[in-house]
Protein backbone atom coordinates (compact mmCIF):
# COMPACT_ATOMS: atom_id res chain seq x y z
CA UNK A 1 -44.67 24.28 1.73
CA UNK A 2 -47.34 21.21 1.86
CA UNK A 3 -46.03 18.06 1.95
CA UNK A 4 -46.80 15.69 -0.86
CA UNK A 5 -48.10 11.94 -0.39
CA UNK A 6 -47.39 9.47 -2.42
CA UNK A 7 -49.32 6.08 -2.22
CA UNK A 8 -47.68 3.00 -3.31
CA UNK A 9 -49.47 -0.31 -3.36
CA UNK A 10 -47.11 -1.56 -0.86
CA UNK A 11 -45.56 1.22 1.43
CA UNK A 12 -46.47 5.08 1.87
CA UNK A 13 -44.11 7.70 1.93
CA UNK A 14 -44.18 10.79 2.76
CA UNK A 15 -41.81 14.34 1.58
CA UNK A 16 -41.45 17.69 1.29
CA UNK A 17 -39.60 19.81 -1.49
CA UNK A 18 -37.44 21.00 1.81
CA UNK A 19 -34.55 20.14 3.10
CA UNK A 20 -35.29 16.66 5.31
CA UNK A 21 -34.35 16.77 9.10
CA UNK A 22 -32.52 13.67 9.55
CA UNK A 23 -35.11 12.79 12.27
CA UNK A 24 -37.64 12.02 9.25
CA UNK A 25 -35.32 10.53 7.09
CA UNK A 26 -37.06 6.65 7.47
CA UNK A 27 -38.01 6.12 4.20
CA UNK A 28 -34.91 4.49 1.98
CA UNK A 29 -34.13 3.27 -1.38
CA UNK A 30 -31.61 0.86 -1.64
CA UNK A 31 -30.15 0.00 -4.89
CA UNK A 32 -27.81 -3.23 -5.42
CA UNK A 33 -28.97 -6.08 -3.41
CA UNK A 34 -25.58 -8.83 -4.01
CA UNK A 35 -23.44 -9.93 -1.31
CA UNK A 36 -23.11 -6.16 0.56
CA UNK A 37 -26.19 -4.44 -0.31
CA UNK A 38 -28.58 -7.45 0.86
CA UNK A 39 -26.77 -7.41 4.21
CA UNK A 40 -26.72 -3.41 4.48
CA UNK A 41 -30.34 -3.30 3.16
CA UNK A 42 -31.65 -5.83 5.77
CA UNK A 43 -30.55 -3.60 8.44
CA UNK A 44 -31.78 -0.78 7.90
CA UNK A 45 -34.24 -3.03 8.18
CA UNK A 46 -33.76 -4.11 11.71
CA UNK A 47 -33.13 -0.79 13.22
CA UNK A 48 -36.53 0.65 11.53
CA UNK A 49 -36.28 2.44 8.52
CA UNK A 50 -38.74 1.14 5.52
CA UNK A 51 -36.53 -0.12 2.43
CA UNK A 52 -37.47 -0.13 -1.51
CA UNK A 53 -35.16 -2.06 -3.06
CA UNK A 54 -33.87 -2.82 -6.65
CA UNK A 55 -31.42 -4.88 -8.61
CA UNK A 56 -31.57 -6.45 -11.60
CA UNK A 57 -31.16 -9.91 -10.39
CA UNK A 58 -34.76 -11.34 -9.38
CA UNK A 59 -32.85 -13.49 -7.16
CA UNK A 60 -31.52 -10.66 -5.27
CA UNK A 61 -35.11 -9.02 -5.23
CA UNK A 62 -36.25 -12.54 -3.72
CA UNK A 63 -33.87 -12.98 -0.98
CA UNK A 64 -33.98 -9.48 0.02
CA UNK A 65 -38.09 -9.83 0.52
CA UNK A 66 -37.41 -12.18 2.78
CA UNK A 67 -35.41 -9.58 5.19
CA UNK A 68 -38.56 -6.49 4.64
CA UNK A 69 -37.18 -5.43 1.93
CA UNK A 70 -39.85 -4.10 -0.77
CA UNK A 71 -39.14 -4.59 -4.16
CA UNK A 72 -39.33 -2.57 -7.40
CA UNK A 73 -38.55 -3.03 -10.66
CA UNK A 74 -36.77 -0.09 -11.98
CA UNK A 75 -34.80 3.26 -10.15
CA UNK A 76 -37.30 5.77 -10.96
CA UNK A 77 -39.28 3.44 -9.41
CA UNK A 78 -37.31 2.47 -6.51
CA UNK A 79 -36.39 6.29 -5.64
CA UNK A 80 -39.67 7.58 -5.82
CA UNK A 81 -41.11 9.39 -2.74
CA UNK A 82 -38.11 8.51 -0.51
CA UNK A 83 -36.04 10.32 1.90
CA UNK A 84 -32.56 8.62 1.36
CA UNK A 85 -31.11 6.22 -1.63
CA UNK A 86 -28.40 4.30 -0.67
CA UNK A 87 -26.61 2.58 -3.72
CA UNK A 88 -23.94 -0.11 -3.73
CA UNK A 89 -22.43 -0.76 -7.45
CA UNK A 90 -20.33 -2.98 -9.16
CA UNK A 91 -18.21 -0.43 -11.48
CA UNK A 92 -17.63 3.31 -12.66
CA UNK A 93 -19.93 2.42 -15.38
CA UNK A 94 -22.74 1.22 -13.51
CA UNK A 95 -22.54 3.85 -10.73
CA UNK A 96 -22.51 6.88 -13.79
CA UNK A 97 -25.57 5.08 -15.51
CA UNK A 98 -27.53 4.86 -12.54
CA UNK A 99 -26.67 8.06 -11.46
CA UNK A 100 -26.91 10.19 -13.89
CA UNK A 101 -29.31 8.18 -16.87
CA UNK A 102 -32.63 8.79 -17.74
CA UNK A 103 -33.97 6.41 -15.78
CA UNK A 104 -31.61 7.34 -13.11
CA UNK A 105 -31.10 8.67 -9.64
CA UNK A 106 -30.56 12.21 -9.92
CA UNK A 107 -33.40 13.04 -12.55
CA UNK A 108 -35.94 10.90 -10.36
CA UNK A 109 -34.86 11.44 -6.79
CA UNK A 110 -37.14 13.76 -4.81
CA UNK A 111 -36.15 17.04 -3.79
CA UNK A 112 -34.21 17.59 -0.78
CA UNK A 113 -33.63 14.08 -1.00
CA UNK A 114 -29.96 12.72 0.38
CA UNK A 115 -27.86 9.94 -1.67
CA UNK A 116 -25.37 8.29 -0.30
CA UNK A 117 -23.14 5.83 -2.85
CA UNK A 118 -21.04 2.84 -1.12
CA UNK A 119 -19.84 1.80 -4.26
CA UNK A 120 -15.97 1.84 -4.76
CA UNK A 121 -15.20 3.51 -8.04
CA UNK A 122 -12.79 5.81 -9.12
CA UNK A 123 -12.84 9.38 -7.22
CA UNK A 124 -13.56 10.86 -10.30
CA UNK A 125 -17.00 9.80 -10.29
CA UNK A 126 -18.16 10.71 -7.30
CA UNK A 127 -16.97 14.16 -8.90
CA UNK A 128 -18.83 14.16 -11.88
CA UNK A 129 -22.15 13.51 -10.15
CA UNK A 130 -22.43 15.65 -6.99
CA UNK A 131 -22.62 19.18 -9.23
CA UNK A 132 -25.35 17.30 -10.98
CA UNK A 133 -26.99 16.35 -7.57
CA UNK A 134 -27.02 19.35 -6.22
CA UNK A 135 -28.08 21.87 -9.24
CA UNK A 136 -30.95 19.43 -8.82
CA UNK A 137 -31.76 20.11 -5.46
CA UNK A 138 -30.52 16.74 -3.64
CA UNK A 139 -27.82 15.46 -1.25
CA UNK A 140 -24.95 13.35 -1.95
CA UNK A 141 -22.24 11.87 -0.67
CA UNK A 142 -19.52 9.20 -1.75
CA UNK A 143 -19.45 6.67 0.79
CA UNK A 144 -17.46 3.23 0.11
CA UNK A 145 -17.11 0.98 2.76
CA UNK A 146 -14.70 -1.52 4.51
CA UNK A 147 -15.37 -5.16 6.08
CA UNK A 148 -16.41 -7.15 3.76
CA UNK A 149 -19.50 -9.29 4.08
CA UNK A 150 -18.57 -10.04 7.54
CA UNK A 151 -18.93 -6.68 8.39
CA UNK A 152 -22.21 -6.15 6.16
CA UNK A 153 -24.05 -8.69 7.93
CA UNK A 154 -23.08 -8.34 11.49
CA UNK A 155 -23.59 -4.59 10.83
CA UNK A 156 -19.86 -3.78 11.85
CA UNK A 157 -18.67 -1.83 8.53
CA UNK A 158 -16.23 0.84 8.62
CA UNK A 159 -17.67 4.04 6.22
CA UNK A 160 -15.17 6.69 4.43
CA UNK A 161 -17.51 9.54 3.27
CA UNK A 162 -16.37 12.67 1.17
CA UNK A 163 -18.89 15.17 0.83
CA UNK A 164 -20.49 18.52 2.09
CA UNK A 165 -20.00 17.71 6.30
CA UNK A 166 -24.04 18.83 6.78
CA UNK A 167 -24.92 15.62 3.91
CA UNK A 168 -22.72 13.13 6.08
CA UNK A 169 -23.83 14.32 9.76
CA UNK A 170 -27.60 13.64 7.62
CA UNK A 171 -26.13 10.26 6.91
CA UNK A 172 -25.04 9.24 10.18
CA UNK A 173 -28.13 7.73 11.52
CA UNK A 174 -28.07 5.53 8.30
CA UNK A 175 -24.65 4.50 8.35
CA UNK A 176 -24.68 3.96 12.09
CA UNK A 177 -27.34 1.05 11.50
CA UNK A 178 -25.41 -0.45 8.65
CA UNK A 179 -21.39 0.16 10.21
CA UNK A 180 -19.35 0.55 13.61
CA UNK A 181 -17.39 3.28 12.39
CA UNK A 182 -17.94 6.38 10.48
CA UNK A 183 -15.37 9.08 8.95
CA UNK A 184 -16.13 12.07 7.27
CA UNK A 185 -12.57 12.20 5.26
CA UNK A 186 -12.92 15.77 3.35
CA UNK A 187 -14.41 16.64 0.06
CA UNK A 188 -16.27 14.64 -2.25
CA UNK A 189 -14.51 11.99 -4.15
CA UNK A 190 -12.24 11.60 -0.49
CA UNK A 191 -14.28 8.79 0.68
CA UNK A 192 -12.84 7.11 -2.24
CA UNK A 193 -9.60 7.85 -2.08
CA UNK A 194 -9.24 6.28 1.60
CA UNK A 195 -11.22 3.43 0.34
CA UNK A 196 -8.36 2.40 -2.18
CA UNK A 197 -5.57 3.31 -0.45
CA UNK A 198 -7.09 1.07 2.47
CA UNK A 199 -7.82 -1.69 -0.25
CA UNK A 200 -4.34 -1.66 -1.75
CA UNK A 201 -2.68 -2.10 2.19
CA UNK A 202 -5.40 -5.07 2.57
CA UNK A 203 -4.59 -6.95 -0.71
CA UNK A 204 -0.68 -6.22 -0.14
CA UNK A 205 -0.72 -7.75 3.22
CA UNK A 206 -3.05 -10.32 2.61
CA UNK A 207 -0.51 -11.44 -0.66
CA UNK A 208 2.40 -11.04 2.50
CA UNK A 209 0.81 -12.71 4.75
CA UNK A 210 -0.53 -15.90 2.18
CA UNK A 211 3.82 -15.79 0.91
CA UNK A 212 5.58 -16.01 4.26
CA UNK A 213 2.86 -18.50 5.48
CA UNK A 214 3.49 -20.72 2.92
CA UNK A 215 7.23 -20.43 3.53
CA UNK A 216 7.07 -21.62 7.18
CA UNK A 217 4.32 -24.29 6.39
CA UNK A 218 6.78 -25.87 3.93
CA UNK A 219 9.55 -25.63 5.97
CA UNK A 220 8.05 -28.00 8.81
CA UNK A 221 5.84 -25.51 11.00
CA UNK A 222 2.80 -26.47 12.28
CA UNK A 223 0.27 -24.30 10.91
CA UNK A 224 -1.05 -23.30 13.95
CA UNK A 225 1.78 -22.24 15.81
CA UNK A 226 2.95 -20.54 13.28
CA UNK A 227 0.14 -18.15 13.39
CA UNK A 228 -0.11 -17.69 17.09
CA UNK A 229 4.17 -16.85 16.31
CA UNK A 230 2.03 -14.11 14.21
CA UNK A 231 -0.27 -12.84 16.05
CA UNK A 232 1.94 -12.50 19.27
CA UNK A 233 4.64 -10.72 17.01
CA UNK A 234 5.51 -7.60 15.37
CA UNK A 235 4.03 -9.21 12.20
CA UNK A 236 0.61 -9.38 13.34
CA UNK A 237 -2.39 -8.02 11.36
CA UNK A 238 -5.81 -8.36 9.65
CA UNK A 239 -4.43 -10.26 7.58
CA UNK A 240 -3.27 -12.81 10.58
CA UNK A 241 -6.27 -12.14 13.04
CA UNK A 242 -9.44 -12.46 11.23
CA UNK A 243 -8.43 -13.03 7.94
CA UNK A 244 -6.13 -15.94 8.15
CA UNK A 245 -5.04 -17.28 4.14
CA UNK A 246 -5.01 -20.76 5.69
CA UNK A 247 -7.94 -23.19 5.44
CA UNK A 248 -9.10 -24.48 8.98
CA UNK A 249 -7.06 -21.77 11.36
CA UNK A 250 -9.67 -19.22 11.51
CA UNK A 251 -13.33 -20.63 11.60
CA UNK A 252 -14.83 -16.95 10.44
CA UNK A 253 -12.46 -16.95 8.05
CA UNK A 254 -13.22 -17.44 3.80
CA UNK A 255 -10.78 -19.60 4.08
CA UNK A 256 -12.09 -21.96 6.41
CA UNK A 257 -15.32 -21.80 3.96
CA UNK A 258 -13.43 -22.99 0.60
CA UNK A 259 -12.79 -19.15 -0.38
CA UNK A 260 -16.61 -18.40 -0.72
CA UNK A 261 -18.46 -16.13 0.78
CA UNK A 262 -15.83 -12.96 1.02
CA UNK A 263 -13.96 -10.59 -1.01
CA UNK A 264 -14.38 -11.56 -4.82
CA UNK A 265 -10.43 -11.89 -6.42
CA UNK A 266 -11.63 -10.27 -9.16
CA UNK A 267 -12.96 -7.29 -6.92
CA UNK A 268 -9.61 -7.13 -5.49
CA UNK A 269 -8.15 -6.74 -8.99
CA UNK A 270 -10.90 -3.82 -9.75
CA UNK A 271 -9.84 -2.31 -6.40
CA UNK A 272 -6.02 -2.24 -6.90
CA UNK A 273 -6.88 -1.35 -10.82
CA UNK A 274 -8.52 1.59 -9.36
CA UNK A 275 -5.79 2.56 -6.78
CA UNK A 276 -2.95 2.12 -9.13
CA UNK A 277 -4.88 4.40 -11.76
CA UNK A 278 -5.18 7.23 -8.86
CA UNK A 279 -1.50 6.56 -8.03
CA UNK A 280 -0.14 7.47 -11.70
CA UNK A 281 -2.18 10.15 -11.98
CA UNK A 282 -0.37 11.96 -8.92
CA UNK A 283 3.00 9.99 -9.60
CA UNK A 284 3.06 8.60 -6.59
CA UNK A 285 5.37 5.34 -6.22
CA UNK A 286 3.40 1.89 -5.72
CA UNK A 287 6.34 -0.57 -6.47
CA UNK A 288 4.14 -3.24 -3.70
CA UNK A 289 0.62 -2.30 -4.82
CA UNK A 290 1.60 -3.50 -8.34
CA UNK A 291 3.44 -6.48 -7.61
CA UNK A 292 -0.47 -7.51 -6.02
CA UNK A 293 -2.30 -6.28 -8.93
CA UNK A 294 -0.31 -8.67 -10.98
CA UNK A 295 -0.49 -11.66 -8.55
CA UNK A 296 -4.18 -11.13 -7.75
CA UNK A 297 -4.57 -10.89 -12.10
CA UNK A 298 -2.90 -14.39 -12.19
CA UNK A 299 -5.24 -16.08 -9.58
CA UNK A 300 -8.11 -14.78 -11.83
CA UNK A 301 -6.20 -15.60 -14.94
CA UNK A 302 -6.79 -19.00 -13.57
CA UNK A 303 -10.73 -19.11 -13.42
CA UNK A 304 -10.28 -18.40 -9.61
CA UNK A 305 -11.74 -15.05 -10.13
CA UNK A 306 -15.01 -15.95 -8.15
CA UNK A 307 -13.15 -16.98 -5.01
CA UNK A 308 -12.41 -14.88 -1.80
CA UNK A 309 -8.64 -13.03 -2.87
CA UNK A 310 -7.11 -14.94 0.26
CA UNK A 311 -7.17 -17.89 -2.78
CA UNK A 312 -4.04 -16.26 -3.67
CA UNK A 313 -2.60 -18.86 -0.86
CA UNK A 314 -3.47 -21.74 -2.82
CA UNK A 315 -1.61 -20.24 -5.77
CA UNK A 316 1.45 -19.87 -3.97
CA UNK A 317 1.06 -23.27 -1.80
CA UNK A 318 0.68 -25.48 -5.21
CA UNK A 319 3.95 -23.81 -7.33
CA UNK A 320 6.74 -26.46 -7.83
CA UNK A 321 9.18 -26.19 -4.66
């Protein structure tokens, strides 16, 4: 079958009603521009595929100009004529709206076209949209990732994709540019699944991590030693390495950057939310995960819900001895 042009004031794409090769799959949508998707979006970017962007913030739309990124003002518009859309979405709600509304993905997206969603929702959602996707004739995958905004912008994420195995090999070239590492983790909704188990582990050992530092630091230990004690003991993790609670230990760290910059509190809330809500549907035991859900609620009981999660420090470091 002829392929069909589509001329855009700003960028031309090209696609057929076929099945893409992933060789021609340059031409991306990217939809949710914040503190991941502007970093993800910028390189693809950098390793030469041509990005249409869209978020609802026109601040978002601004700064990602600035990287290549061409803007548009709704999905349909964003997803038309492109090989690949690439979403990254703040909440079940969001993702199923954008998905699967009028105005959405699925009922705009080209044929043959592959969508890949970042987002970290509950598995179930990934579920309810790839039958949709493909009685429509389109890709998908659920695709959530791990390391933070670090790892966005240095182009070092860690991707957990659940999907049809000939969608994610499709993907790789995309997720490559974006991420270091790349797991195809079963069926669809699995990518989730390893994405909240991995986020309940980080938020219990960064709560472990911010409670026994806090112990030693007000018992007399110098900071710093203590943490090289960590780091060159069987307690060392993520947590200790890059991720260090402790204002001024690690440089790279939120920490060391007044708690800005990271992994939102109240995302870690959302996450563990999430992951306990998987956990009682299976009955499986989480006595740790929800002793951190309810810490990580306090912090953002507090108006602290804006700050990096490793905040939770400060909570602990400022309770009457």
């Amino acid at each position: 079958m002829a392929a069909r042009t589509i001329i855009n004031t700003q960028c031309l794409f090209t696609f057929s009603r076929r099945a893409y090769s992933s060789k021609g799959d340059k031409n991306v949508a990217f939809l949710g521009l914040g503190n991941m998707g502007g970093y993800m979006a910028a390189n693809l970017v950098k390793k030469g595929f041509t990005v249409r962007g869209y978020d609802p913030s026109k601040e978002a739309l601004t700064a990602a100009a600035k990287d290549g990124i061409t803007s548009a003002n709704s999905i349909a518009a964003a997803v038309d004529g492109v090989d690949v859309i690439v979403s990254i979405l703040p909440s079940n709600k969001v993702v199923l709206d954008a998905y699967l509304g009028n105005d959405g993905i699925v009922k705009n997206a080209p044929k043959g076209a592959l969508l890949i969603d970042s987002s970290t929702v509950d598995p179930n959602v990934p579920k309810q949209i790839f039958p949709v996707a493909i009685e429509t004739g389109v890709g998908f995958i659920d695709a959530p990732v791990s390391g933070g905004t670090m790892g966005a912008q240095n182009a070092t994420l860690a991707f957990m994709a659940g999907g049809r195995k000939s969608d994610f090999d499709r993907s790789l070239p995309l997720l490559k540019a974006m991420g270091a590492k790349q797991y195809h983790c079963g069926e669809i909704g699995s990518g989730q699944v390893a994405k909240l188990t991995n986020n309940m582990l980080m938020g219990i050992t960064g709560m472990a991590t911010a409670e026994c530092m806090n112990m030693g630091i007000k018992m007399g230990l110098d900071p710093q030693v203590l943490l090289d004690v960590l780091n060159n003991s069987s307690a060392r993790s993520w947590s200790t390495e890059v991720y260090c609670p402790v204002p001024g230990l690690v440089s790279t760290a939120p920490s060391s950057r007044n708690y800005d910059g990271g992994f939102k509190n109240e995302l870690m809330v959302k996450d563990l939310e999430l992951a306990s809500g998987m956990a009682l549907g299976i009955r499986s035991p989480i006595p740790l995960g929800a002793v951190a859900t309810q810490l990580y609620r306090i912090v953002q009981s507090r108006g602290y819900g804006q700050k990096d999660f490793s905040f939770v420090y400060q909570l602990l470091k400022n309770e009457k001895k």
